[in-house]
C-alpha atoms as a PDB file:
ATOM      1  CA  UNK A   1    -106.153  -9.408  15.846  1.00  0.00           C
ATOM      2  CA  UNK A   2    -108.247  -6.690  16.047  1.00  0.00           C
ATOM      3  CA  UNK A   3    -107.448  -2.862  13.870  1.00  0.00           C
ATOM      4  CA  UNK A   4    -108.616  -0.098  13.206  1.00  0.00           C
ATOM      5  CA  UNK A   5    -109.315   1.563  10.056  1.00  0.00           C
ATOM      6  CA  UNK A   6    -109.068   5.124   9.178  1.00  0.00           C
ATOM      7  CA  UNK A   7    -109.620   6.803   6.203  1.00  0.00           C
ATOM      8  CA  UNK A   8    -106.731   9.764   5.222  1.00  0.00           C
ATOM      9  CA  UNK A   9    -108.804  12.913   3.356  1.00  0.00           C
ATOM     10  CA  UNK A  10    -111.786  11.960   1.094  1.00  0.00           C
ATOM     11  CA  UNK A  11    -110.126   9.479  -1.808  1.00  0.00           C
ATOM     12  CA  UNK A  12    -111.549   6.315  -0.073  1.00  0.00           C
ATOM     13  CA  UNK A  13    -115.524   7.762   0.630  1.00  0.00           C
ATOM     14  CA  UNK A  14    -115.414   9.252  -2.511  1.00  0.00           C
ATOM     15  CA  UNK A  15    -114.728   6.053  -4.642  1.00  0.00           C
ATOM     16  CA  UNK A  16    -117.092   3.772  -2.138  1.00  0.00           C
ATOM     17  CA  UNK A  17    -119.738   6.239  -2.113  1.00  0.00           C
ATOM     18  CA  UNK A  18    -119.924   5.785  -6.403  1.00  0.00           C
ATOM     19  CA  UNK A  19    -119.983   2.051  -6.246  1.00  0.00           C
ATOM     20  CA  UNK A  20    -123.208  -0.321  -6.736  1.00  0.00           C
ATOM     21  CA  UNK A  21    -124.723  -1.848  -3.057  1.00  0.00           C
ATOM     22  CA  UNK A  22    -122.663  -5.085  -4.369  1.00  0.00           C
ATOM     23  CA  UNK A  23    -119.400  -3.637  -5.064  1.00  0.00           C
ATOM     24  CA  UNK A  24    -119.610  -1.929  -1.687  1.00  0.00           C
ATOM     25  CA  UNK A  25    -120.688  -4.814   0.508  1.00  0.00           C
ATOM     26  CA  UNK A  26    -117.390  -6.700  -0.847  1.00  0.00           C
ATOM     27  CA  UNK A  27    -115.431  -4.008  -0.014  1.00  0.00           C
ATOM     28  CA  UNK A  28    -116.464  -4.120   3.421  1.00  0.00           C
ATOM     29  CA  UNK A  29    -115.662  -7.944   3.179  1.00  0.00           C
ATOM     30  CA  UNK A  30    -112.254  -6.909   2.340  1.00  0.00           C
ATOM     31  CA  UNK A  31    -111.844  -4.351   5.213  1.00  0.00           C
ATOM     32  CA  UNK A  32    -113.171  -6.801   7.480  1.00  0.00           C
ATOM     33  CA  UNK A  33    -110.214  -8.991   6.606  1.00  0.00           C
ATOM     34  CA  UNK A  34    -107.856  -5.875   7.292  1.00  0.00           C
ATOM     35  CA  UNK A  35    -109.548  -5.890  10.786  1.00  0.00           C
ATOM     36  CA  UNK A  36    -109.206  -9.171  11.785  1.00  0.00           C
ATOM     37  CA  UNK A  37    -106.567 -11.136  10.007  1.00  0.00           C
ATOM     38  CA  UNK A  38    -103.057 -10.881  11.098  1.00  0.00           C
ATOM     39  CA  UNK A  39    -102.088 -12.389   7.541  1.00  0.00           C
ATOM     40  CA  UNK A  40    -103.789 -12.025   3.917  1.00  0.00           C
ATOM     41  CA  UNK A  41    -103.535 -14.034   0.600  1.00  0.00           C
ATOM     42  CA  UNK A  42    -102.064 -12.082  -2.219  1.00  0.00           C
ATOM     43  CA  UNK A  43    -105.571 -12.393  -3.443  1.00  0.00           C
ATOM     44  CA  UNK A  44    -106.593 -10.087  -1.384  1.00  0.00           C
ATOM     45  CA  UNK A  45    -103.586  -7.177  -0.227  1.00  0.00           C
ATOM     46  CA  UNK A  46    -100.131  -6.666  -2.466  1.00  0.00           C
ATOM     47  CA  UNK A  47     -97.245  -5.325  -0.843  1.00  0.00           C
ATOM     48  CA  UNK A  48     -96.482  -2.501  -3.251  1.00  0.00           C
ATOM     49  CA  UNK A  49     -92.843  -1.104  -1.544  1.00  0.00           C
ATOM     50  CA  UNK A  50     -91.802   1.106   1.298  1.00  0.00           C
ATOM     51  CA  UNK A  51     -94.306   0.320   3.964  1.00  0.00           C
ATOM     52  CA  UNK A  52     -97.340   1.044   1.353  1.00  0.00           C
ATOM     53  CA  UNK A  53     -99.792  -2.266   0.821  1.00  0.00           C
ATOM     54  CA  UNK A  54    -103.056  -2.720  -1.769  1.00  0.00           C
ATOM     55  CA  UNK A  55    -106.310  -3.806  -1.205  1.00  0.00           C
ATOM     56  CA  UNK A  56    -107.320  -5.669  -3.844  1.00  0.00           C
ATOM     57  CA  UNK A  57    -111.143  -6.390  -4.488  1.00  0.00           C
ATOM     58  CA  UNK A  58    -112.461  -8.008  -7.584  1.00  0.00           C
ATOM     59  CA  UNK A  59    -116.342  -8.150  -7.974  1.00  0.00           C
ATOM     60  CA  UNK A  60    -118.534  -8.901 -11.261  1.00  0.00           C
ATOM     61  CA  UNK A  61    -115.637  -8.459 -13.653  1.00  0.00           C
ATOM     62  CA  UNK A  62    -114.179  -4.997 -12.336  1.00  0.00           C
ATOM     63  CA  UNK A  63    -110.807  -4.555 -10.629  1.00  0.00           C
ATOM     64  CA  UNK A  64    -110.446  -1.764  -7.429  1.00  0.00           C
ATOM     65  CA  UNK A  65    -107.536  -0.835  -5.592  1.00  0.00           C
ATOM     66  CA  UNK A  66    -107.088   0.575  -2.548  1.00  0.00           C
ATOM     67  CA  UNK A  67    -103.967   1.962  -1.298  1.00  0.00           C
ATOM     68  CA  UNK A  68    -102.987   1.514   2.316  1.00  0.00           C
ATOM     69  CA  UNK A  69    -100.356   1.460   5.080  1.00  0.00           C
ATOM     70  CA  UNK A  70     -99.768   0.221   8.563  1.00  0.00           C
ATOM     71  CA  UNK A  71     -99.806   2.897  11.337  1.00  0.00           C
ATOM     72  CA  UNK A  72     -98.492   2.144  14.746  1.00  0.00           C
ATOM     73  CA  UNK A  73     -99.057  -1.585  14.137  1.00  0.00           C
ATOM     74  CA  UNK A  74    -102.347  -1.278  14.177  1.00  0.00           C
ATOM     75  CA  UNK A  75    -103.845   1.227  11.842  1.00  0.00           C
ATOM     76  CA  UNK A  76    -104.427   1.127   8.923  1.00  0.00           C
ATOM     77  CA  UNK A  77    -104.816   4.364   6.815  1.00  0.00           C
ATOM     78  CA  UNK A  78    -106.201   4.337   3.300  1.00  0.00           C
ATOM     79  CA  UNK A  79    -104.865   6.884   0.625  1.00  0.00           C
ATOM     80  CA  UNK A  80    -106.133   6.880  -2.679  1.00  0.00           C
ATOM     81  CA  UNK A  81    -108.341   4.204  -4.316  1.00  0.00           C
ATOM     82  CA  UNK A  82    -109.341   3.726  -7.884  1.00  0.00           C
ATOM     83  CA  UNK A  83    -110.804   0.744 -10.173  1.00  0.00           C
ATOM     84  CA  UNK A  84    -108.253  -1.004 -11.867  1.00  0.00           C
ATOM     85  CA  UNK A  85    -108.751  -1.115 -15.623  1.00  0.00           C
ATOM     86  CA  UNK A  86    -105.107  -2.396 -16.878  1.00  0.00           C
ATOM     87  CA  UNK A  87    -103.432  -5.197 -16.615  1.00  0.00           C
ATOM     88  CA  UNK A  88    -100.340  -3.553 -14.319  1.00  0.00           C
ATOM     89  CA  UNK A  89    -101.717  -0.617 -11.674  1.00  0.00           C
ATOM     90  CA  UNK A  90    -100.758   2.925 -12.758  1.00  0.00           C
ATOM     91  CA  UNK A  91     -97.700   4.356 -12.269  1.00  0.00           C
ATOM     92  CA  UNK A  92     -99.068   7.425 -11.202  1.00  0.00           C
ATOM     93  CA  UNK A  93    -101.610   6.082  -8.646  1.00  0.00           C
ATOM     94  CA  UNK A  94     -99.084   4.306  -7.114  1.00  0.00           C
ATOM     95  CA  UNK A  95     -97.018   7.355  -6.277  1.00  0.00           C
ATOM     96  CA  UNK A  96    -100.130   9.553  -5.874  1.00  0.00           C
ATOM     97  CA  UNK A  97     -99.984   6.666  -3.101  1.00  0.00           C
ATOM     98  CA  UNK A  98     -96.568   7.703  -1.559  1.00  0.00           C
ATOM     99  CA  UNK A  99     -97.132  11.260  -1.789  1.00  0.00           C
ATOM    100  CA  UNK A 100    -100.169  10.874   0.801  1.00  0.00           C
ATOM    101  CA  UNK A 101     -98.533   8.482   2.799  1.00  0.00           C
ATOM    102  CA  UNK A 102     -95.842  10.982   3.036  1.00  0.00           C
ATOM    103  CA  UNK A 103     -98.333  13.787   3.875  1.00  0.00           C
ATOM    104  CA  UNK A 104    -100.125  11.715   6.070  1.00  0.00           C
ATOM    105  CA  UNK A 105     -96.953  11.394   8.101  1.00  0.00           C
ATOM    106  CA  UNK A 106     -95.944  15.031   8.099  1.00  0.00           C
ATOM    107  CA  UNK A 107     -99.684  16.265   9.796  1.00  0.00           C
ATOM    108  CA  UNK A 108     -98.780  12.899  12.200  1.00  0.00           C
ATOM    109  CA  UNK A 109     -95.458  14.737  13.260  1.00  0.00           C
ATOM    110  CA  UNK A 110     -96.727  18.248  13.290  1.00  0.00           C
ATOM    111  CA  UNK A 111     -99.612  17.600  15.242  1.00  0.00           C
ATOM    112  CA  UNK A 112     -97.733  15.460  18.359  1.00  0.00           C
END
């Protein structure tokens, strides 16, 4: 298995460009395993509802999430990302989440 990954506006540089060498280096680990593995632990990616998945990463104590769907069985597009400080993930992240999904699909269809 082999995807793609593409990043939707500027949520997911903006948040990876502020972490530590560390941080980032796991995320990569993490988006490696989007590439490549046709199934993931719940360690690792949460199926959140209607098509829209998490990327979880955990590194030196701090939580990050990374919001993401599938795209023509192969893509996958990242919305929003933020680091976790509760126990449950925000309400409002998670339909900041659907709202860019949604736009994301809207430029897909205006643009074919």
């Amino acid at each position: 298995m082999k995807r793609s990954i593409k990043a939707y506006r500027h949520y997911y540089k903006a948040l990876f460009d502020s972490l530590d060498k560390g941080t980032q280096e796991k995320v990569l680990y993490g988006m490696l395993l989007l590439k490549t593995q046709d199934r993931l632990p719940a360690k690792y990616v949460k199926f959140i509802g209607s098509g829209l998945f998490e990327l979880r990463i955990e590194w030196q104590g701090n939580n990050y999430r990374f919001f993401f769907c599938f795209d023509e069985g192969n893509i996958v597009v990242l919305f929003n990302c933020f680091r976790k400080k509760t126990q449950k993930t925000p309400r409002k992240e998670i339909e900041k989440a659907y709202k860019l999904m949604e736009d994301y699909y809207e430029e897909k269809r205006r643009t074919i």
